[in-house]
PDB file of N, CA and C in Angstrom:
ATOM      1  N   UNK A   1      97.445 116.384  79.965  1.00  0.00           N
ATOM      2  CA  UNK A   1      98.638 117.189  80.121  1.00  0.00           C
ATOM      3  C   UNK A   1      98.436 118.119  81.325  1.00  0.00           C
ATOM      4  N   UNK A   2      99.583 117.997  82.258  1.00  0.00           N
ATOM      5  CA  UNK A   2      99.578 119.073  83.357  1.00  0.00           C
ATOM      6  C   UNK A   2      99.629 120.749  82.932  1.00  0.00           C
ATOM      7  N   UNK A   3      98.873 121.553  83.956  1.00  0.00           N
ATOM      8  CA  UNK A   3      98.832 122.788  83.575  1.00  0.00           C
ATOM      9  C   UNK A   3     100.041 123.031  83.575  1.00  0.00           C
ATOM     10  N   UNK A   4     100.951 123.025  83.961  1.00  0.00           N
ATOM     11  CA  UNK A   4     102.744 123.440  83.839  1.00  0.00           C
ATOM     12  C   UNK A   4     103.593 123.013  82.821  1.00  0.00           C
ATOM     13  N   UNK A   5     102.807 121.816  82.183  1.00  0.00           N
ATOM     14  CA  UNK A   5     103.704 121.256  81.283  1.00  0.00           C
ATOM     15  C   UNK A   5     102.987 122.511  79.578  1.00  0.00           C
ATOM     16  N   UNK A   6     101.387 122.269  79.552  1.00  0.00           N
ATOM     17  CA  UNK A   6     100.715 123.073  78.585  1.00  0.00           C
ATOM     18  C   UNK A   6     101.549 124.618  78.913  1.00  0.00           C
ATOM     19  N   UNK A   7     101.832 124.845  79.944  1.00  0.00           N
ATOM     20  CA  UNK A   7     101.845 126.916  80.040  1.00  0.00           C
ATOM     21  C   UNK A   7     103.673 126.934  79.535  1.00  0.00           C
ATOM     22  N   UNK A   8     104.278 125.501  79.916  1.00  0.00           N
ATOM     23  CA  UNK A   8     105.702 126.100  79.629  1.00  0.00           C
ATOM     24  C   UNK A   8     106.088 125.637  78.162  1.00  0.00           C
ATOM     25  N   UNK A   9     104.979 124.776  77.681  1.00  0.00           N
ATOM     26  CA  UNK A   9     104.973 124.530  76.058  1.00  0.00           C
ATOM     27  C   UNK A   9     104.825 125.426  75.383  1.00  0.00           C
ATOM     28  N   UNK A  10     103.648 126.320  76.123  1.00  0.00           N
ATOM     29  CA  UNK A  10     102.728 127.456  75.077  1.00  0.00           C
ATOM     30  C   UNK A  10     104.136 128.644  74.693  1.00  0.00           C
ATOM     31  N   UNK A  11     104.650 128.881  76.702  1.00  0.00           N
ATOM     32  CA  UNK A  11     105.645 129.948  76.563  1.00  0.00           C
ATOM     33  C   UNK A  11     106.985 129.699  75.500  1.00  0.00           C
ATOM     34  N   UNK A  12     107.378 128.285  75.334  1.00  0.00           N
ATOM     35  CA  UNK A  12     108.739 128.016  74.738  1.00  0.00           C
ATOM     36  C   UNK A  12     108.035 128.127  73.677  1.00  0.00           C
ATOM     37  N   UNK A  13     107.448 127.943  72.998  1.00  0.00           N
ATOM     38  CA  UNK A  13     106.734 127.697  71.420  1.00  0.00           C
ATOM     39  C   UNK A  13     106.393 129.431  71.100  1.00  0.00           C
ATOM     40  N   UNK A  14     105.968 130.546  71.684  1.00  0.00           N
ATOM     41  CA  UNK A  14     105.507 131.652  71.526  1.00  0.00           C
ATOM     42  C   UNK A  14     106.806 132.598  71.624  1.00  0.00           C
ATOM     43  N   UNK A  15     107.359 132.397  72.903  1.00  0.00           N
ATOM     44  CA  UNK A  15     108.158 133.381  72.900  1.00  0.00           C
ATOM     45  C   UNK A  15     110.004 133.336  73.252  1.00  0.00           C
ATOM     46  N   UNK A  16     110.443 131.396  72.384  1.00  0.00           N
ATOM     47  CA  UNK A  16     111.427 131.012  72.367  1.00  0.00           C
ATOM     48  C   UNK A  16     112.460 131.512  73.462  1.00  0.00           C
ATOM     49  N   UNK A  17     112.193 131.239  74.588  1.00  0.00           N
ATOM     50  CA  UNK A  17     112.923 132.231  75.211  1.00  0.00           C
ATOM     51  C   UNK A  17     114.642 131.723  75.837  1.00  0.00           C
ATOM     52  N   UNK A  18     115.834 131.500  76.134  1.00  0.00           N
ATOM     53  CA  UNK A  18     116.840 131.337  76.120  1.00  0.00           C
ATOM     54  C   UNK A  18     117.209 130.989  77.998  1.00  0.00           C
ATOM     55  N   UNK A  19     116.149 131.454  78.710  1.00  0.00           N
ATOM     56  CA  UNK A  19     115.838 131.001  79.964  1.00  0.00           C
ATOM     57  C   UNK A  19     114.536 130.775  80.371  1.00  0.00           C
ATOM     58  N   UNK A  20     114.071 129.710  80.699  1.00  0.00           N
ATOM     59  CA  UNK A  20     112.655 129.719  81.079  1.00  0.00           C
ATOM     60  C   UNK A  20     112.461 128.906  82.526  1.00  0.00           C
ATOM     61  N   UNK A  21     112.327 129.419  83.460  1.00  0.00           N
ATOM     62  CA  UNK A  21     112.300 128.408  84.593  1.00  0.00           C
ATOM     63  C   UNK A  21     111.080 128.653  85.537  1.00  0.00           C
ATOM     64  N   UNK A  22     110.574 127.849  85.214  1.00  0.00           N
ATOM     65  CA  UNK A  22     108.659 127.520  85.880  1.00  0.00           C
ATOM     66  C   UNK A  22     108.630 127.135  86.989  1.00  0.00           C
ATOM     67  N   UNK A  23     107.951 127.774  88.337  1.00  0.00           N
ATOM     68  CA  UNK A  23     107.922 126.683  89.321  1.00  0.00           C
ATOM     69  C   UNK A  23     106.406 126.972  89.741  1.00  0.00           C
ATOM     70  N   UNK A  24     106.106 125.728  90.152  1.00  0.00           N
ATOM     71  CA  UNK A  24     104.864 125.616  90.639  1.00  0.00           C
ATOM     72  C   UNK A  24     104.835 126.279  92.561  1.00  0.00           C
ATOM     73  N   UNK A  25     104.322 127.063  92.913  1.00  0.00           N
ATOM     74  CA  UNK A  25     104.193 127.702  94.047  1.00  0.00           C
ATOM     75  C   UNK A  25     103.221 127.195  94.805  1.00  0.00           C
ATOM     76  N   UNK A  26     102.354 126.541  94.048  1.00  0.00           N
ATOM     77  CA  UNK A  26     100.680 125.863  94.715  1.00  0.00           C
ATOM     78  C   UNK A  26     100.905 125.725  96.168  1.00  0.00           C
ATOM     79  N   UNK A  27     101.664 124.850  96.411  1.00  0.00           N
ATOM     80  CA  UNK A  27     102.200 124.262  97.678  1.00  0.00           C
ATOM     81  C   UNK A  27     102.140 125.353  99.084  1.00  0.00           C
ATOM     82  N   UNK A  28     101.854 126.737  98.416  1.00  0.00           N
ATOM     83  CA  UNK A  28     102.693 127.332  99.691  1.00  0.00           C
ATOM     84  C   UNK A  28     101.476 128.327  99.755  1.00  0.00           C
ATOM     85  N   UNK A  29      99.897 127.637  99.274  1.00  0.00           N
ATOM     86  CA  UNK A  29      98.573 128.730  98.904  1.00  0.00           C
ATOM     87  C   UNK A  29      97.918 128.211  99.723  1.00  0.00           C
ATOM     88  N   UNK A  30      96.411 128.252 100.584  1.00  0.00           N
ATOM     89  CA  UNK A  30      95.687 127.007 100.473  1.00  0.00           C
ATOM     90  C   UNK A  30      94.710 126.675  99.600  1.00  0.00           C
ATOM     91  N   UNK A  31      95.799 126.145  98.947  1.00  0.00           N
ATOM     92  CA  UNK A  31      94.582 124.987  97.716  1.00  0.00           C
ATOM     93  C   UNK A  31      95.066 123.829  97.994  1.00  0.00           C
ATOM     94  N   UNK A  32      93.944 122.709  97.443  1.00  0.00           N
ATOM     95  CA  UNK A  32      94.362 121.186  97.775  1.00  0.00           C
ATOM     96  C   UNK A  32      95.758 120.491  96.716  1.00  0.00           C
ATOM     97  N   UNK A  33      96.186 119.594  97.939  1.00  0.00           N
ATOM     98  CA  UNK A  33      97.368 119.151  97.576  1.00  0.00           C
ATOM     99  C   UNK A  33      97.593 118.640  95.663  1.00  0.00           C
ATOM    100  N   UNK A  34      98.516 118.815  95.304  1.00  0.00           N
ATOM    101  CA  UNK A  34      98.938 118.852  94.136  1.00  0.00           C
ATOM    102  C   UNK A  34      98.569 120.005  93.011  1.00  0.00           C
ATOM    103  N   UNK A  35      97.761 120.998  93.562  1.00  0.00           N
ATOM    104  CA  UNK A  35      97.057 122.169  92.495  1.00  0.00           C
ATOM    105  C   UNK A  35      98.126 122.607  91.808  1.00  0.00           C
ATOM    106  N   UNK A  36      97.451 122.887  90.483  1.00  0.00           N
ATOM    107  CA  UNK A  36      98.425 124.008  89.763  1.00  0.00           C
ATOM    108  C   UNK A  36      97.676 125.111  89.670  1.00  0.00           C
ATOM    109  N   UNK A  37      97.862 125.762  90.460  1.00  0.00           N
ATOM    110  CA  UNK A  37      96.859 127.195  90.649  1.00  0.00           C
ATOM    111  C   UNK A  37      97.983 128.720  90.674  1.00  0.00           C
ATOM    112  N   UNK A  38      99.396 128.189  91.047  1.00  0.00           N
ATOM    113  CA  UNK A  38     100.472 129.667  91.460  1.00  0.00           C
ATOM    114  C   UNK A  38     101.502 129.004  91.158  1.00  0.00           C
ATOM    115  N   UNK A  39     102.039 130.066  90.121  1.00  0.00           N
ATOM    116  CA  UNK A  39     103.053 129.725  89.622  1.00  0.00           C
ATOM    117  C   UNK A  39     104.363 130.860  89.171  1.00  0.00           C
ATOM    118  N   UNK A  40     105.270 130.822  89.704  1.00  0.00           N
ATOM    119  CA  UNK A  40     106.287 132.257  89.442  1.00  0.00           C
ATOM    120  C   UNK A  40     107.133 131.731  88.524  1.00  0.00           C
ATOM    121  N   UNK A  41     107.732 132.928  87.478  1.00  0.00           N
ATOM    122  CA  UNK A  41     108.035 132.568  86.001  1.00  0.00           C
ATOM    123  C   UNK A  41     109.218 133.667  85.854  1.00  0.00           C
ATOM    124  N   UNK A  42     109.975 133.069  85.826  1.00  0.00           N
ATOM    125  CA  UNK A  42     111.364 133.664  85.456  1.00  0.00           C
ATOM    126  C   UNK A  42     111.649 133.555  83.727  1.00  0.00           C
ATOM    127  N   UNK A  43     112.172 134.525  82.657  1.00  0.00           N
ATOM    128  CA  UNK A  43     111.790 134.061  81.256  1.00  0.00           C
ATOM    129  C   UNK A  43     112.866 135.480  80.773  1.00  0.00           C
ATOM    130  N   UNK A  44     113.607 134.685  79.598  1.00  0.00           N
ATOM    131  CA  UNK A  44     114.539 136.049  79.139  1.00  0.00           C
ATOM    132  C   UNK A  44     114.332 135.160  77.480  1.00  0.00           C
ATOM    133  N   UNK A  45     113.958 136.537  77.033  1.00  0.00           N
ATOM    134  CA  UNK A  45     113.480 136.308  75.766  1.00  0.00           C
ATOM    135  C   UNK A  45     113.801 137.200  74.673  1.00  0.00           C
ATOM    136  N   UNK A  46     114.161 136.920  73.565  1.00  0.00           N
ATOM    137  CA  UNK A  46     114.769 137.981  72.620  1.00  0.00           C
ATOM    138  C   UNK A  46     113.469 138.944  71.916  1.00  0.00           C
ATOM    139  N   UNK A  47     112.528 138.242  72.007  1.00  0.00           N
ATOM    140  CA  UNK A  47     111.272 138.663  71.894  1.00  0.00           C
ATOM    141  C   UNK A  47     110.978 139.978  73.244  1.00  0.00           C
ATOM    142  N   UNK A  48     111.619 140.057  73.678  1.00  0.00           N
ATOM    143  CA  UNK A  48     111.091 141.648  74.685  1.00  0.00           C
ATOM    144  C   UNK A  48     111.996 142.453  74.697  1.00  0.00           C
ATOM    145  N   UNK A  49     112.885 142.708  73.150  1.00  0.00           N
ATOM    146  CA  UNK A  49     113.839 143.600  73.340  1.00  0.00           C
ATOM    147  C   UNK A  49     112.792 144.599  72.811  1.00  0.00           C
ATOM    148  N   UNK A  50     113.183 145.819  73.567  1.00  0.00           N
ATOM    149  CA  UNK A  50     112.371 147.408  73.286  1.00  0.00           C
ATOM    150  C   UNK A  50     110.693 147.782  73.819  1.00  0.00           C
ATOM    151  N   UNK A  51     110.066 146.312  74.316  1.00  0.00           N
ATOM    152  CA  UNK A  51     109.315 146.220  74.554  1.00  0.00           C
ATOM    153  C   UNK A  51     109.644 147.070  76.159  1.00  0.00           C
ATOM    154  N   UNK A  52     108.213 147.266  76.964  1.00  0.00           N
ATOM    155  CA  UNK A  52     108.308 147.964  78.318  1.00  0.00           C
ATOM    156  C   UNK A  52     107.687 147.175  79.218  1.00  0.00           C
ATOM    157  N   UNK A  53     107.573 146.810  80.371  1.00  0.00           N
ATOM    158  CA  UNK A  53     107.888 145.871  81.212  1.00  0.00           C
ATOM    159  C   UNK A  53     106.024 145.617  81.387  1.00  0.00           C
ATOM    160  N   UNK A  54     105.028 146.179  81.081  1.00  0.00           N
ATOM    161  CA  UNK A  54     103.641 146.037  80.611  1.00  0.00           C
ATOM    162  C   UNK A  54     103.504 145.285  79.532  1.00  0.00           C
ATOM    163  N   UNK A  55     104.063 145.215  78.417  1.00  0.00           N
ATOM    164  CA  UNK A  55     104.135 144.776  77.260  1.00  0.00           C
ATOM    165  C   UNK A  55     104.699 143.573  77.203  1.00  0.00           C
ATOM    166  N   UNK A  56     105.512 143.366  77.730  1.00  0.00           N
ATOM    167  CA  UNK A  56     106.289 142.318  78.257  1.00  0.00           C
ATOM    168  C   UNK A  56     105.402 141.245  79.030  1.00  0.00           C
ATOM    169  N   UNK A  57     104.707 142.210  79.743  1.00  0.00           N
ATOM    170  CA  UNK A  57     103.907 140.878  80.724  1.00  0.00           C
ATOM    171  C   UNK A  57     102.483 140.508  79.195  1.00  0.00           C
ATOM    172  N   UNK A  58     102.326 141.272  78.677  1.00  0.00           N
ATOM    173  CA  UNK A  58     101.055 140.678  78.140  1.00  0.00           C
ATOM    174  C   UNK A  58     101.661 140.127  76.969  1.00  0.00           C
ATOM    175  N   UNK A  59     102.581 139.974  76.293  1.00  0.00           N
ATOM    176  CA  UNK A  59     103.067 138.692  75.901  1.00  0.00           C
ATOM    177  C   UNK A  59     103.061 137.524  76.408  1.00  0.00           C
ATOM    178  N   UNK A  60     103.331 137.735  77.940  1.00  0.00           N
ATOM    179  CA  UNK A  60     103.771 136.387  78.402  1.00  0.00           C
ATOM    180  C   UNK A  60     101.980 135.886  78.609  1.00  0.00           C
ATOM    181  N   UNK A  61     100.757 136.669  78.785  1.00  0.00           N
ATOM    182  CA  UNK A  61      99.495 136.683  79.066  1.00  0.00           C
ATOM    183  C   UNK A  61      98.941 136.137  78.310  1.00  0.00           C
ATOM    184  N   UNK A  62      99.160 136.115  77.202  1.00  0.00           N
ATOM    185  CA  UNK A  62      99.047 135.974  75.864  1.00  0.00           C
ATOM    186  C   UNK A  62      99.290 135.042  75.030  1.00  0.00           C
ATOM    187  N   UNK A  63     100.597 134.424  75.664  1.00  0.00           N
ATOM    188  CA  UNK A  63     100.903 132.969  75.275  1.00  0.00           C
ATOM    189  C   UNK A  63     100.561 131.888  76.462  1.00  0.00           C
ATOM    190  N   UNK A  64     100.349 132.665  77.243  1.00  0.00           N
ATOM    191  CA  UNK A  64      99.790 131.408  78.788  1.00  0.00           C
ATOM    192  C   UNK A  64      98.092 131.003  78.496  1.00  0.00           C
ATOM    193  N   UNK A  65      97.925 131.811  77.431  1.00  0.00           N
ATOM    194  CA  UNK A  65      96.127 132.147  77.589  1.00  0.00           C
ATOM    195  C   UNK A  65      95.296 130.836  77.996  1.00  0.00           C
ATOM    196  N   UNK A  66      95.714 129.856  77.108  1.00  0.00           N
ATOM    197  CA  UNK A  66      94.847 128.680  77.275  1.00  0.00           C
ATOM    198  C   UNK A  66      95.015 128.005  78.967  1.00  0.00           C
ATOM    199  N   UNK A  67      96.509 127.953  79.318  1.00  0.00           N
ATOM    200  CA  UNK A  67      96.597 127.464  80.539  1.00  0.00           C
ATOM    201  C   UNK A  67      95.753 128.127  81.529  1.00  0.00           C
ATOM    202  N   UNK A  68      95.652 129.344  81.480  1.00  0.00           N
ATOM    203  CA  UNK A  68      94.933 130.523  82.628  1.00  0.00           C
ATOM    204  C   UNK A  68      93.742 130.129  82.267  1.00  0.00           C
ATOM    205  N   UNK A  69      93.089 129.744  81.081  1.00  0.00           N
ATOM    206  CA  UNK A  69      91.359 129.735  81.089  1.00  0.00           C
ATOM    207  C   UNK A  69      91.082 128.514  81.810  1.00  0.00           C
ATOM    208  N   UNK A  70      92.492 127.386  81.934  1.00  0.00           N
ATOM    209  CA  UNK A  70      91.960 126.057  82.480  1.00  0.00           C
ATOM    210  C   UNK A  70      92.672 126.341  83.945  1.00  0.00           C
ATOM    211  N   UNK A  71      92.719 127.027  84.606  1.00  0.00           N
ATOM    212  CA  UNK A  71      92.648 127.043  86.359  1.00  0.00           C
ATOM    213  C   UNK A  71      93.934 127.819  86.775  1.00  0.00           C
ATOM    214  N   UNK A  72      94.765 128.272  85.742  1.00  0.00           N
ATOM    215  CA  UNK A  72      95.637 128.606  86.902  1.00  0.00           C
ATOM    216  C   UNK A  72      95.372 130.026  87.516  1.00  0.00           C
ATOM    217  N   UNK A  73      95.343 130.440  88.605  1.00  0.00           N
ATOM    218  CA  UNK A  73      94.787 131.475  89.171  1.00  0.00           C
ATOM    219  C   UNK A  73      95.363 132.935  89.378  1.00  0.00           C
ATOM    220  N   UNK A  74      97.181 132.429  89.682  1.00  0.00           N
ATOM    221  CA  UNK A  74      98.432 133.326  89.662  1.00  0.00           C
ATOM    222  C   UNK A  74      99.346 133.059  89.218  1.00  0.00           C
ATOM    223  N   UNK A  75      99.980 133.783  87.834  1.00  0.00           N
ATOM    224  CA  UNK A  75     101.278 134.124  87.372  1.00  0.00           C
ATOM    225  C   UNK A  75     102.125 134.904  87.543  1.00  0.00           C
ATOM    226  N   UNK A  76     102.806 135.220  88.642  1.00  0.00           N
ATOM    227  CA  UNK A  76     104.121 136.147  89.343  1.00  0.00           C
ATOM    228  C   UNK A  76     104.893 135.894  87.652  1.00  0.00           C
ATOM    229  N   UNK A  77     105.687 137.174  87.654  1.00  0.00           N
ATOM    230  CA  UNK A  77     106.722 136.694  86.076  1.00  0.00           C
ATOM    231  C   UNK A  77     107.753 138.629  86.397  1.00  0.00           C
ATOM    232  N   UNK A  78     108.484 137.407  85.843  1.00  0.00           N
ATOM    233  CA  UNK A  78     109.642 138.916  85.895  1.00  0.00           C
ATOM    234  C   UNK A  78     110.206 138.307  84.598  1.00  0.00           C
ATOM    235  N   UNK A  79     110.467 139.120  83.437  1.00  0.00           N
ATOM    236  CA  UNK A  79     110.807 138.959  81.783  1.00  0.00           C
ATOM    237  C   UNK A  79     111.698 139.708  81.882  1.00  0.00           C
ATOM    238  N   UNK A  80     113.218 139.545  81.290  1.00  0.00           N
ATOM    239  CA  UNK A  80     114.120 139.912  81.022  1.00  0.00           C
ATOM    240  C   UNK A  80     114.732 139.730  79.233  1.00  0.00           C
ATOM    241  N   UNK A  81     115.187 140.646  78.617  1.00  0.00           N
ATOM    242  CA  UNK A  81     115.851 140.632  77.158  1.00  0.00           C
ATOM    243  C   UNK A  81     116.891 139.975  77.937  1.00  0.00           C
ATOM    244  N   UNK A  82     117.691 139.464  76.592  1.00  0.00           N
ATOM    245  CA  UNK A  82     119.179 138.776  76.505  1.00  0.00           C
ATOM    246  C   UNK A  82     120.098 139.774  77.299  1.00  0.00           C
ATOM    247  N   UNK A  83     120.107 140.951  77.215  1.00  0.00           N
ATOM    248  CA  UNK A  83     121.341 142.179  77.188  1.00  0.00           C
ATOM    249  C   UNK A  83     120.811 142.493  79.027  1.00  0.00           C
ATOM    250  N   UNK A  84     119.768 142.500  79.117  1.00  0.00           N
ATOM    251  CA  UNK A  84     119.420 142.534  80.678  1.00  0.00           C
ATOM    252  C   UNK A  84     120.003 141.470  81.787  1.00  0.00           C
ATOM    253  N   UNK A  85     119.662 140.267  81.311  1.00  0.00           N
ATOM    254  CA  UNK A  85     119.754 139.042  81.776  1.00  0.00           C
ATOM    255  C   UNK A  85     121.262 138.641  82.224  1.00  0.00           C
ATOM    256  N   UNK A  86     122.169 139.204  80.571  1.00  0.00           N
ATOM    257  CA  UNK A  86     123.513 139.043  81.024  1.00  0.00           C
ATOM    258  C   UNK A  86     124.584 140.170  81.536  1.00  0.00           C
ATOM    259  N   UNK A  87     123.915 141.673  81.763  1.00  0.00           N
ATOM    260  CA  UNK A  87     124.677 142.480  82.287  1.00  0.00           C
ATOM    261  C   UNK A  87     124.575 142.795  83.564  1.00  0.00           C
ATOM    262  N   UNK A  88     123.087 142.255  84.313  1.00  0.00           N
ATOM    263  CA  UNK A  88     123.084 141.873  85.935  1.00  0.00           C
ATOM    264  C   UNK A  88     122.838 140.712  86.282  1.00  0.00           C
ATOM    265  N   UNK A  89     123.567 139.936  86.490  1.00  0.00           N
ATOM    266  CA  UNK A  89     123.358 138.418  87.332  1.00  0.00           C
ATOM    267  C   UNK A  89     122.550 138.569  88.656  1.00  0.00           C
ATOM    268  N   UNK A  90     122.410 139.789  89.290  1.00  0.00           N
ATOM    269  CA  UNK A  90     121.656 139.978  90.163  1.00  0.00           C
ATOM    270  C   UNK A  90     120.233 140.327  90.197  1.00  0.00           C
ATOM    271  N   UNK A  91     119.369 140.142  89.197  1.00  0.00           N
ATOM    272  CA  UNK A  91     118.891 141.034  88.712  1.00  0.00           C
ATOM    273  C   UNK A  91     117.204 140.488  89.104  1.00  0.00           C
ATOM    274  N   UNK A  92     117.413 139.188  90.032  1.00  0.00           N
ATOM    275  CA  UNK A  92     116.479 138.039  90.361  1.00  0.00           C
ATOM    276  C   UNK A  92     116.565 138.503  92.178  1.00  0.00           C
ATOM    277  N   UNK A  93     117.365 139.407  92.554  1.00  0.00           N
ATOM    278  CA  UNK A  93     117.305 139.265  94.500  1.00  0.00           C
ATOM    279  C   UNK A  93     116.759 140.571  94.230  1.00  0.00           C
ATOM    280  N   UNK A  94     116.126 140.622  95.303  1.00  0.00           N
ATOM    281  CA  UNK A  94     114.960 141.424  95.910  1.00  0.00           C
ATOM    282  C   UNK A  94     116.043 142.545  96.488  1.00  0.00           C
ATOM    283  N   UNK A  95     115.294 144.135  96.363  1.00  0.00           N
ATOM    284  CA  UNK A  95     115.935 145.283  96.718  1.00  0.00           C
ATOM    285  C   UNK A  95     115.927 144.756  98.466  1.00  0.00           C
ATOM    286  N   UNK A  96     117.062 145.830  99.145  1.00  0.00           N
ATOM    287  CA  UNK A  96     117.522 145.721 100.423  1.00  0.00           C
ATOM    288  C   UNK A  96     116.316 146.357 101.071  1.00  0.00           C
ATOM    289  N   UNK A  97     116.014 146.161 102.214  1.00  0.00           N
ATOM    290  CA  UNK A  97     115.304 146.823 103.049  1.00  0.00           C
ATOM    291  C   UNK A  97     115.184 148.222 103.150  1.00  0.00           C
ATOM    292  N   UNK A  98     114.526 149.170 103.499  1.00  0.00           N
ATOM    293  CA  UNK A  98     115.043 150.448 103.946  1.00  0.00           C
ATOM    294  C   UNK A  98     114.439 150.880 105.268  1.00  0.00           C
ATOM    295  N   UNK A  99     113.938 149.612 105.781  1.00  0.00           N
ATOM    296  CA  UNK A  99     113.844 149.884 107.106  1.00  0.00           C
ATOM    297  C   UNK A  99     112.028 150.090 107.875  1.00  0.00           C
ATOM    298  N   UNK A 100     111.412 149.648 106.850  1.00  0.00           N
ATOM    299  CA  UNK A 100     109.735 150.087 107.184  1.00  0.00           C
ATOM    300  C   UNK A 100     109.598 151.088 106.953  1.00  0.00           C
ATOM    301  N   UNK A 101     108.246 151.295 107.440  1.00  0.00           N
ATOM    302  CA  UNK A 101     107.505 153.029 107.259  1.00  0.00           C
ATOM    303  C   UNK A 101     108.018 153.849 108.316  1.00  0.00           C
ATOM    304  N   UNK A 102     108.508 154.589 108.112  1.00  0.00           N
ATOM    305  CA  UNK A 102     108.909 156.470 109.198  1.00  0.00           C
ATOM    306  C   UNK A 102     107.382 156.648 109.637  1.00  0.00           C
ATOM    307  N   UNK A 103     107.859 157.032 110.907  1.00  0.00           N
ATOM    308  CA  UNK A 103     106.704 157.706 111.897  1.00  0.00           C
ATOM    309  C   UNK A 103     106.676 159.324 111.388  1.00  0.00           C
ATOM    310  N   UNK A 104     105.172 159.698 111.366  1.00  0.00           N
ATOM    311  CA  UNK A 104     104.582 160.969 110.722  1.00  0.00           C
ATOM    312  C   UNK A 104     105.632 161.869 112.441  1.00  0.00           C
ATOM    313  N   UNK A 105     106.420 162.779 111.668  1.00  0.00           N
ATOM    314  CA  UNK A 105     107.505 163.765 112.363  1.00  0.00           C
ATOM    315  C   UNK A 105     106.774 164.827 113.651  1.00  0.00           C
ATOM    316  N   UNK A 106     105.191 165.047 113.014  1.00  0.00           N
ATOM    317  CA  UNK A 106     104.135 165.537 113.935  1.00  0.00           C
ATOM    318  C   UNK A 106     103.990 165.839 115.054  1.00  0.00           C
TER     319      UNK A 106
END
């Protein structure tokens, strides 16, 4: 069984979640071709209502456990509740710029 197929079994089986979308990132690391070593994890789960966004990740740590002891190296994850998920559709794009670092005024 592929590490992606075991980590998104472990996650749907642990923490039933209502969005789960896995992608393998390997491709864009240098590790050799086909690795499952990086992987970013999008996941909205009824299981992280009240929970805090620490708590949240070590659930998801927690149910990945076995996959992470067999090679995977990086899990990027952003966890969202139901009530999060559906009151910003935006809630997946990256804040706007603000322009770099300011020069010390000195």
């Amino acid at each position: 069984m592929s590490l992606e197929t075991l980590l998104c079994n472990s996650l749907t089986e642990t923490l039933n979640p209502s969005v789960l979308d896995l992608e393998n990132e390997s491709h864009s690391h240098n590790v050799p071709k086909n690795s499952e070593t990086h992987f970013r994890l999008v996941i909205v789960s009824q299981k992280f209502d009240g929970l805090s966004r620490v708590q949240r990740h070590q659930l998801v740590y927690k149910a990945a456990d076995e996959a992470l002891k067999k090679g995977i190296h990086a899990l990027a994850m952003q966890c969202f509740t139901e009530l999060e998920w559906a009151k910003d559709p935006e809630c997946l794009s990256s804040p706007p710029c603000k322009g770099g670092m300011k020069k010390d005024p000195r």
